[in-house]
N, C-alpha and C. Protein backbone atom coordinates (compact mmCIF):
# COMPACT_ATOMS: atom_id res chain seq x y z
N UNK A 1 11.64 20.25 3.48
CA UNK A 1 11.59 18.84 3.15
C UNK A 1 10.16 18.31 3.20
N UNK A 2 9.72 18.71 4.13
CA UNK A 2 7.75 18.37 4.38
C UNK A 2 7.25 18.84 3.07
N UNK A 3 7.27 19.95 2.87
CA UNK A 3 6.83 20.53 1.66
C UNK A 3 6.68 19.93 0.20
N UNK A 4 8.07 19.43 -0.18
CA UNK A 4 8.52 19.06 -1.04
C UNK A 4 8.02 17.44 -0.96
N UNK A 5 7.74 17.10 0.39
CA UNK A 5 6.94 15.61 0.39
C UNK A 5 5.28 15.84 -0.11
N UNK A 6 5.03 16.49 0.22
CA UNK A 6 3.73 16.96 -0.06
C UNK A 6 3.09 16.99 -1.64
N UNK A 7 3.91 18.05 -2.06
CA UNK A 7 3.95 18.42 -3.27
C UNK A 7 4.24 16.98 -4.36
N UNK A 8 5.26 16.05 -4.21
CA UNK A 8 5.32 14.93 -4.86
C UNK A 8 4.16 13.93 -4.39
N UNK A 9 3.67 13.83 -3.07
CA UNK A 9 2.47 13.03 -3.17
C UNK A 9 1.65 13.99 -3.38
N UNK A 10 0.65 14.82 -3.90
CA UNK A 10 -0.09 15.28 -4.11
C UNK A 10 0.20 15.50 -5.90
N UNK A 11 1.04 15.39 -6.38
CA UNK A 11 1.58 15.13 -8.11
C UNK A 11 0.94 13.42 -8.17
N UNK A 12 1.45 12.84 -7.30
CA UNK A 12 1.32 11.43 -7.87
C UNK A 12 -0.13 10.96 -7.26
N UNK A 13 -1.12 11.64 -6.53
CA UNK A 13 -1.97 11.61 -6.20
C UNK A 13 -3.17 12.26 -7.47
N UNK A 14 -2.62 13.34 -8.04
CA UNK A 14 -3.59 13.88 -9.16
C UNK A 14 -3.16 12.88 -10.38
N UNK A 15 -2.21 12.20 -10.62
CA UNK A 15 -1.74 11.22 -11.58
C UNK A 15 -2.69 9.92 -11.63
N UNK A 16 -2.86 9.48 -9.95
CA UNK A 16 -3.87 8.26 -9.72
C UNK A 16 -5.30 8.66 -10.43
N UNK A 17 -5.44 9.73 -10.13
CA UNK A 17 -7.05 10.46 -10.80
C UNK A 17 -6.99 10.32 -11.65
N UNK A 18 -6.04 10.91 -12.78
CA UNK A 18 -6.54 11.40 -14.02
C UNK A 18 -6.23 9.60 -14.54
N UNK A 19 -5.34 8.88 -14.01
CA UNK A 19 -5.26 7.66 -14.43
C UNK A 19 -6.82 6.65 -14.23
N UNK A 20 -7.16 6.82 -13.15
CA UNK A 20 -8.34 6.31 -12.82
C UNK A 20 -9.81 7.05 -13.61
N UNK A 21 -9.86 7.73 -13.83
CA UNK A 21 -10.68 8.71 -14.42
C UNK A 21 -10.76 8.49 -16.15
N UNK A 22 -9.05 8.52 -16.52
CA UNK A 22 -9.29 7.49 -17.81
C UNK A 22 -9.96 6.06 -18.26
N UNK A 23 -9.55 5.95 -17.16
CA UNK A 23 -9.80 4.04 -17.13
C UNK A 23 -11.45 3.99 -16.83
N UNK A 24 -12.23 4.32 -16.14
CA UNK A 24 -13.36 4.32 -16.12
C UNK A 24 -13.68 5.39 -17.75
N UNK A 25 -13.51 6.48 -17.66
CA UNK A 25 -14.07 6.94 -18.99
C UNK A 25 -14.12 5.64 -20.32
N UNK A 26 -12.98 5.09 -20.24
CA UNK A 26 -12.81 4.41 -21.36
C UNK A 26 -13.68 2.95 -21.11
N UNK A 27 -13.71 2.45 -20.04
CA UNK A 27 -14.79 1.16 -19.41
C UNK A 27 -16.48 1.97 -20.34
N UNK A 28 -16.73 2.89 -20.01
CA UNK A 28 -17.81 3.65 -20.24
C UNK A 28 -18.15 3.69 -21.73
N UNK A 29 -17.30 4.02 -22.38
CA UNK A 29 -17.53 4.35 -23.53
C UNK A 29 -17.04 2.69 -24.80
N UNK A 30 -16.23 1.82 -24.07
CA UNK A 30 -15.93 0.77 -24.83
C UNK A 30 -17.65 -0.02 -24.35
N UNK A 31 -17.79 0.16 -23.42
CA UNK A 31 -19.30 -0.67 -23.49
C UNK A 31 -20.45 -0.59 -23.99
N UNK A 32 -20.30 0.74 -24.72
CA UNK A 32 -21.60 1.63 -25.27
C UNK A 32 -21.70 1.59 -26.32
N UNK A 33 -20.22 0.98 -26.81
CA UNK A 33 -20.14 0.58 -28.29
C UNK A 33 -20.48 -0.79 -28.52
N UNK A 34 -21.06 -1.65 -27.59
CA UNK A 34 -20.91 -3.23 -27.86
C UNK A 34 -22.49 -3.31 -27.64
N UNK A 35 -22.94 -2.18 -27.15
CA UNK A 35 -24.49 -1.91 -26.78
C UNK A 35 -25.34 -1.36 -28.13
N UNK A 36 -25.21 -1.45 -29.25
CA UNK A 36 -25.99 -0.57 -30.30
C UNK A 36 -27.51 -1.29 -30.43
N UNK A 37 -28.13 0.11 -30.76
CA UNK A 37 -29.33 -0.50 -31.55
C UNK A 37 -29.65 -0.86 -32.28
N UNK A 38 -30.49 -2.20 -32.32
CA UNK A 38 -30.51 -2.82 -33.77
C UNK A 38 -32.07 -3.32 -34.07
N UNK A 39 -32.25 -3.21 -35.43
CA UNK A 39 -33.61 -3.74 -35.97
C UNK A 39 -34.08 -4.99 -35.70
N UNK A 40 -33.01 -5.58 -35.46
CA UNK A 40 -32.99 -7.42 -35.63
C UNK A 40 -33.10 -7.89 -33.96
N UNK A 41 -33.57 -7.00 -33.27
CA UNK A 41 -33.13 -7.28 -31.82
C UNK A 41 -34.28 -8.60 -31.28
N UNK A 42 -35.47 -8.39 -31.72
CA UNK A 42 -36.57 -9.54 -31.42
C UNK A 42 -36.74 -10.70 -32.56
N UNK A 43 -35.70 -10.62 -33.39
CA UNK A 43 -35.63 -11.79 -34.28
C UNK A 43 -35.68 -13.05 -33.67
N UNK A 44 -34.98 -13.32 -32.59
CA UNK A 44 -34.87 -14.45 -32.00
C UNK A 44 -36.23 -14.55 -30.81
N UNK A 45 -35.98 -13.48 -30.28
CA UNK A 45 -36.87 -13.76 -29.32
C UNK A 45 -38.52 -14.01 -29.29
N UNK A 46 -38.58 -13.15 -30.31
CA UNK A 46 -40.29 -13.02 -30.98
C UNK A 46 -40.21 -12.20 -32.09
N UNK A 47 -40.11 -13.51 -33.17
CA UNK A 47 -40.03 -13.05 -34.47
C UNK A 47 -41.04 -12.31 -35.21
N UNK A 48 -42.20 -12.48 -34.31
CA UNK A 48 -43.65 -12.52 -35.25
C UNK A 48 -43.90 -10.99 -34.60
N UNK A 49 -42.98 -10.47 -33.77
CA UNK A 49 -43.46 -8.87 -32.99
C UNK A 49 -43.48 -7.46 -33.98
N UNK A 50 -42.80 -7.54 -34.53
CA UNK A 50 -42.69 -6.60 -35.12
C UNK A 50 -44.12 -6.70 -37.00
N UNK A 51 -44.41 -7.93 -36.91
CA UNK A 51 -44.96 -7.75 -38.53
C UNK A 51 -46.12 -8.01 -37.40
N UNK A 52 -46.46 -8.44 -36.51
CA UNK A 52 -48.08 -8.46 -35.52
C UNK A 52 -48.19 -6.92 -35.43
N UNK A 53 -47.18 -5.92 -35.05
CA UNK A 53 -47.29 -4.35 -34.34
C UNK A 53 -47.85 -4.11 -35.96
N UNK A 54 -46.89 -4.01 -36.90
CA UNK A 54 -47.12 -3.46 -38.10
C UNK A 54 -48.79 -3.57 -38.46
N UNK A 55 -49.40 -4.89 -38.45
CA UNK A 55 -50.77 -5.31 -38.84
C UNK A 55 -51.35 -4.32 -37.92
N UNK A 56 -51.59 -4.39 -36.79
CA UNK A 56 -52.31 -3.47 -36.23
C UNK A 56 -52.25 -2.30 -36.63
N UNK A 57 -51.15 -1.86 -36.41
CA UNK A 57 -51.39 -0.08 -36.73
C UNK A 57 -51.68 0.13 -37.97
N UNK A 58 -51.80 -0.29 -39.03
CA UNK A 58 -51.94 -0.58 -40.21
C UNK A 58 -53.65 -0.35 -40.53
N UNK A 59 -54.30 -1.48 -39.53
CA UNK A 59 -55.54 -1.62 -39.71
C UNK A 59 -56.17 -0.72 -39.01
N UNK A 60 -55.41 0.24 -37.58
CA UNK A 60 -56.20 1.12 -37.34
C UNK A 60 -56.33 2.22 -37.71
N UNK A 61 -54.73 2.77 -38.82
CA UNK A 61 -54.74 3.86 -39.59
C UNK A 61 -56.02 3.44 -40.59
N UNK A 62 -56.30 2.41 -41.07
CA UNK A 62 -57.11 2.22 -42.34
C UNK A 62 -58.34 2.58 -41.92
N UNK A 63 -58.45 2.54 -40.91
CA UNK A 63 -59.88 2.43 -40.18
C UNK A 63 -60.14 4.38 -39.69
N UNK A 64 -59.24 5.10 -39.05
CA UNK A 64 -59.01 6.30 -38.90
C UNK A 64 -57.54 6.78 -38.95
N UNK A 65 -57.55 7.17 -40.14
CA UNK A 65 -56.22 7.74 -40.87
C UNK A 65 -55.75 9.13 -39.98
N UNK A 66 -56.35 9.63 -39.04
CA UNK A 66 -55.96 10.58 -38.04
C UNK A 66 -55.39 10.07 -37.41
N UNK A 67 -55.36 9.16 -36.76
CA UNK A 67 -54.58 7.93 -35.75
C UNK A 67 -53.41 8.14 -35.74
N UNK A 68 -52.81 7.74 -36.73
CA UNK A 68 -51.40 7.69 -37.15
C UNK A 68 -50.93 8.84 -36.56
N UNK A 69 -51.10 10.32 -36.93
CA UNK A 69 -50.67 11.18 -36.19
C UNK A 69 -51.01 11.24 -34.35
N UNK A 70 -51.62 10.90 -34.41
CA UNK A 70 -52.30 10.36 -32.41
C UNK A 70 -50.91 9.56 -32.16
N UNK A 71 -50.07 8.58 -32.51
CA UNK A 71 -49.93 7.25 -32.40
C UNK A 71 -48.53 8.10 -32.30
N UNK A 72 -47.96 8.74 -33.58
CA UNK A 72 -46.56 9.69 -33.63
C UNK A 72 -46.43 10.55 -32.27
N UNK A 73 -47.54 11.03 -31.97
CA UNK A 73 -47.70 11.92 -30.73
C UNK A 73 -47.40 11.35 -29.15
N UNK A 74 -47.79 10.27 -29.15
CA UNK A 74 -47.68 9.30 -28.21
C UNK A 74 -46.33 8.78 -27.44
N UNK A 75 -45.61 8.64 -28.82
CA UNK A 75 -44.10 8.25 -28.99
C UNK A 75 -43.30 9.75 -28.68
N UNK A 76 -43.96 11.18 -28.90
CA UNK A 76 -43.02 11.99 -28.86
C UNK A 76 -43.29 11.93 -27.35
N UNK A 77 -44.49 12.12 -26.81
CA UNK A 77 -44.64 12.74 -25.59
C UNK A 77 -44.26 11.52 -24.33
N UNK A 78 -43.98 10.23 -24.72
CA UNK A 78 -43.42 9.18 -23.50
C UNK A 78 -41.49 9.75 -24.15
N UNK A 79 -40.84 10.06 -25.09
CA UNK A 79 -39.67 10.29 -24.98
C UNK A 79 -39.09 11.33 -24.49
N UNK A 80 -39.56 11.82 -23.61
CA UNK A 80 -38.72 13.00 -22.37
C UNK A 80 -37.76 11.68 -21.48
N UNK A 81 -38.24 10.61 -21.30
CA UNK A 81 -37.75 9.53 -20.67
C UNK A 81 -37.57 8.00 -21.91
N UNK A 82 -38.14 8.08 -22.99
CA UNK A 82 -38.24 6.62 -23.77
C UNK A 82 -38.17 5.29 -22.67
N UNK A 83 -39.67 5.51 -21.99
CA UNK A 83 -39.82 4.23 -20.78
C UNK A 83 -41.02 3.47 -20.89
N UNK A 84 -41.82 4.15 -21.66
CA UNK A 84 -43.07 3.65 -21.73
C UNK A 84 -43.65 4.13 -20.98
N UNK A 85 -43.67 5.63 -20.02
CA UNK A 85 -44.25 6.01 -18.63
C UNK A 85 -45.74 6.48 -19.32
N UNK A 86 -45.73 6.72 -20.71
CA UNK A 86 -47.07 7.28 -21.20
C UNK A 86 -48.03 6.28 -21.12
N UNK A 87 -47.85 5.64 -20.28
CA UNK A 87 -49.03 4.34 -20.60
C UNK A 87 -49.25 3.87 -19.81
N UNK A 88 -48.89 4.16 -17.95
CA UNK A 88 -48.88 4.35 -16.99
C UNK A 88 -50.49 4.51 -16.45
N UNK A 89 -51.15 3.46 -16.08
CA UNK A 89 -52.91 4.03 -15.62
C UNK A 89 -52.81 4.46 -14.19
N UNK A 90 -53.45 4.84 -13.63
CA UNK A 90 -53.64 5.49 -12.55
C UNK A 90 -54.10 4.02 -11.62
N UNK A 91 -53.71 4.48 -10.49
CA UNK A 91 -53.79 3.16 -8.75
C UNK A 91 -54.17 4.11 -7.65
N UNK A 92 -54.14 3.41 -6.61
CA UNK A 92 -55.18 4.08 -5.50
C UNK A 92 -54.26 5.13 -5.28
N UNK A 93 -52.59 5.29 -5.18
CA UNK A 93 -51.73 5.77 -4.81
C UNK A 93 -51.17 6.95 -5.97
N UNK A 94 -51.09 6.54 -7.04
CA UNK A 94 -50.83 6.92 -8.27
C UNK A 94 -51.10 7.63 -9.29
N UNK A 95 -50.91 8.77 -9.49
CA UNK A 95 -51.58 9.16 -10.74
C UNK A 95 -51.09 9.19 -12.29
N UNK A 96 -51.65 8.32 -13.04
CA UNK A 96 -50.82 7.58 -14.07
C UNK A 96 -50.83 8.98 -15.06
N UNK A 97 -49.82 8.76 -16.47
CA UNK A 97 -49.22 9.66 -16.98
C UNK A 97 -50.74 9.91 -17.65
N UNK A 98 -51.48 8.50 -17.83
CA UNK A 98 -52.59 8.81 -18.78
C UNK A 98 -53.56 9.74 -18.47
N UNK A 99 -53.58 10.25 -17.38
CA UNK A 99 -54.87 10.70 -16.77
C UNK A 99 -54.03 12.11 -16.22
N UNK A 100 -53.02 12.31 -16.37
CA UNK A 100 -52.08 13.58 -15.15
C UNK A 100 -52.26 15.18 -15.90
N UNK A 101 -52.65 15.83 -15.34
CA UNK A 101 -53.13 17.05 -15.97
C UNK A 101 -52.61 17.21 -17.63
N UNK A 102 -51.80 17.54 -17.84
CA UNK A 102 -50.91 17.74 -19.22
C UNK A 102 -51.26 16.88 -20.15
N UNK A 103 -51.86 15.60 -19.72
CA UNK A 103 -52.28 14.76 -21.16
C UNK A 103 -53.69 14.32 -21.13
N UNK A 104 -54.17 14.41 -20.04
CA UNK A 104 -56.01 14.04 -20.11
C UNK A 104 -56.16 15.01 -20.91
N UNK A 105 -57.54 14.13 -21.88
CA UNK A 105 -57.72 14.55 -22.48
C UNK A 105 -57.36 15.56 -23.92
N UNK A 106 -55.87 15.01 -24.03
CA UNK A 106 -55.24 15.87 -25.14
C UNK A 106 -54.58 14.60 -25.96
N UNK A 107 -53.65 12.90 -25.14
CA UNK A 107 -53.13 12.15 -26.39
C UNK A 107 -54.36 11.11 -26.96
N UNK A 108 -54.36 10.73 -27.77
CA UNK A 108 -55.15 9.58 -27.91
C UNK A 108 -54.34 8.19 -28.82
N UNK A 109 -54.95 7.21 -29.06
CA UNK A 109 -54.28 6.01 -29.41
C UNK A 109 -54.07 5.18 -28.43
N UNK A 110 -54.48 5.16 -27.18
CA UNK A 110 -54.14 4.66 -26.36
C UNK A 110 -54.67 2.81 -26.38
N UNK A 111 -55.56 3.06 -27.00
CA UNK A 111 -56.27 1.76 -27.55
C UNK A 111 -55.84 1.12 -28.20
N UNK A 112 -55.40 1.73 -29.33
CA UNK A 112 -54.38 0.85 -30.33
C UNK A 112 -53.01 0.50 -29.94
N UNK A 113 -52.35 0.89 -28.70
CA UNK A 113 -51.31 0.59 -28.32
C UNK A 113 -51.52 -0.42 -27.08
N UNK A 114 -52.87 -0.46 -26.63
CA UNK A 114 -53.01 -1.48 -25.83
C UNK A 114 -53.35 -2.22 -26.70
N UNK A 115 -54.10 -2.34 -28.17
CA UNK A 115 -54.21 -4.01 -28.79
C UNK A 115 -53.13 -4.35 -29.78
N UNK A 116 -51.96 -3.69 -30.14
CA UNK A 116 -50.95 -3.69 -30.09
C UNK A 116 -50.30 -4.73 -29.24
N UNK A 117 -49.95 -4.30 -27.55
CA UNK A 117 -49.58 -4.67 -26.64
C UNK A 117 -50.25 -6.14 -26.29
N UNK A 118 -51.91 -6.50 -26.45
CA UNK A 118 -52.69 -7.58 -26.12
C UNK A 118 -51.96 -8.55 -27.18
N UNK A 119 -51.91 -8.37 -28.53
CA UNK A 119 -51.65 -9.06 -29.81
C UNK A 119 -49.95 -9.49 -29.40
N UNK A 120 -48.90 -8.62 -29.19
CA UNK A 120 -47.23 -8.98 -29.09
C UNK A 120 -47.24 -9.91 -27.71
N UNK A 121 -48.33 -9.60 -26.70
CA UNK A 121 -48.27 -10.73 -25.44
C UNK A 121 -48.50 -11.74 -25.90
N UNK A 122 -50.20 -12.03 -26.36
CA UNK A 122 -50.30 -13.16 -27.07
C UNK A 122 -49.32 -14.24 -27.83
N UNK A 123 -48.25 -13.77 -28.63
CA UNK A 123 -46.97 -14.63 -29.19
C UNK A 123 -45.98 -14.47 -28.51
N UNK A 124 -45.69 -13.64 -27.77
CA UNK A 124 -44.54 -13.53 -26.99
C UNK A 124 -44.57 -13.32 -25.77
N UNK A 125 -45.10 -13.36 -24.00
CA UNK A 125 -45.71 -12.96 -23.07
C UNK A 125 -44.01 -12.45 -22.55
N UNK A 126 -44.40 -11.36 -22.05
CA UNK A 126 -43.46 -10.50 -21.39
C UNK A 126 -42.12 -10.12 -22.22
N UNK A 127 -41.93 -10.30 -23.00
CA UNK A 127 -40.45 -10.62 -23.92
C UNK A 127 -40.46 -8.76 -24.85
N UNK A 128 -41.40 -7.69 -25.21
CA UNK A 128 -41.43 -6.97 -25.91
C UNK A 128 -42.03 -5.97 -24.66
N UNK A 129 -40.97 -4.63 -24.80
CA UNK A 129 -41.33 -3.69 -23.74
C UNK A 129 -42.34 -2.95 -24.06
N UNK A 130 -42.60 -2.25 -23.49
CA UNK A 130 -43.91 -1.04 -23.74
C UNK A 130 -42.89 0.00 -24.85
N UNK A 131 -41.90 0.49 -24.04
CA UNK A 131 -41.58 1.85 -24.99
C UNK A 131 -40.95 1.27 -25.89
N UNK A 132 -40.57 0.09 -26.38
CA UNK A 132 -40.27 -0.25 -27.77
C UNK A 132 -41.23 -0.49 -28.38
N UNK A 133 -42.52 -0.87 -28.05
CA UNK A 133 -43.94 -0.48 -28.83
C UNK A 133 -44.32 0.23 -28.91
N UNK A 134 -44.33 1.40 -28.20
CA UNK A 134 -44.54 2.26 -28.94
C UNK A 134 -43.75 2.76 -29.86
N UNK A 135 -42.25 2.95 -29.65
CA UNK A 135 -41.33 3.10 -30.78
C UNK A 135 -41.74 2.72 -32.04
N UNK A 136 -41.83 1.08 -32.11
CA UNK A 136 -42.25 0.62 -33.27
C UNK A 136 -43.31 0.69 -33.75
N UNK A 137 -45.00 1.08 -33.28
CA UNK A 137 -45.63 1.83 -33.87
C UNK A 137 -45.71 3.12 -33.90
N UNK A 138 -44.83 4.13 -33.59
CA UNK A 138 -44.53 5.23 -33.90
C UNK A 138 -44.05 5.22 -35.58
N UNK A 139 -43.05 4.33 -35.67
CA UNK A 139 -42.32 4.15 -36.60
C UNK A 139 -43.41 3.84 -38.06
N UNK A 140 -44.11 2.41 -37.36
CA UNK A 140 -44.81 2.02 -38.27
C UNK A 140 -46.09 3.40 -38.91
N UNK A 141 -46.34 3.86 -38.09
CA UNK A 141 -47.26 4.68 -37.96
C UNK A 141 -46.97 5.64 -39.42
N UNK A 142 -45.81 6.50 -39.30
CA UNK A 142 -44.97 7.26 -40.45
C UNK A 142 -45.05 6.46 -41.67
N UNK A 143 -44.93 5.20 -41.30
CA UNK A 143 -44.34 4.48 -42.98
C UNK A 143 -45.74 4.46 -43.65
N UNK A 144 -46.94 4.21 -42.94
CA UNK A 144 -48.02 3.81 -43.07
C UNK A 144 -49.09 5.18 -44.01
N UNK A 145 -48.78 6.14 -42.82
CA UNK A 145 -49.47 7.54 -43.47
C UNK A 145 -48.89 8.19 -44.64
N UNK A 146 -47.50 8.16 -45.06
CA UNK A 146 -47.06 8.68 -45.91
C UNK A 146 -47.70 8.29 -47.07
């Protein structure tokens, strides 16, 4: 009789799981769909961000048309994480991504993504992240060199 108690709570115990386990899976995945990425995302917030990024990179490909590939490079090597950590300077404590063995001296553009960054503060202060600037002159970067 113990046994047979066992066995039915331990049935209706793996039932609570897989019930609970659904229910979060599905919390998970219905929210990820209401989360998409979109082009239009700084329309409201700072309309002028995306055609300010474009001008820049624009004018610094015109200026050194190698860039552009610097600028693509930039964007590949901060997306192990897509955080913006490539742009990270070094503190008393810290050793920033810019300076950390593996990229001194090997990315460059770093300039144009800081006047990039000076220019989207200027109209918008704090409102446009780092790794979506670079994203978007990554992006711009391609449309530009082709």
């Amino acid at each position: 009789m113990a046994s047979s108690r066992r066995t039915s709570s331990t049935k209706i115990s793996a039932s609570y799981l897989k019930l609970l386990l659904s229910l979060v899976w599905l919390a998970a995945f219905s929210a990820a769909g209401s989360t998409e990425l979109t082009s239009t995302y700084y329309d409201e917030s700072c309309p002028d961000a995306l055609s300010t990024i474009k001008t820049v990179v624009e004018s610094a490909i015109a200026n050194e048309t190698a860039i552009g590939a610097s600028l693509i490079r930039l964007h590949f090597h901060d997306c192990f994480g897509c955080d913006g950590s490539i742009l990270l300077d070094d503190t008393t404590n810290f050793t920033g991504e810019k300076s950390a063995s593996p990229n001194k001296n090997s990315l460059q553009g770093f300039d144009v993504i800081d006047t990039v960054k000076t220019a989207v503060e200027s109209i918008c202060p704090s409102v446009v992240s780092c790794a979506d600037i670079l994203a978007v002159v990554a992006r711009d970067a391609v449309v530009t060199v082709r």
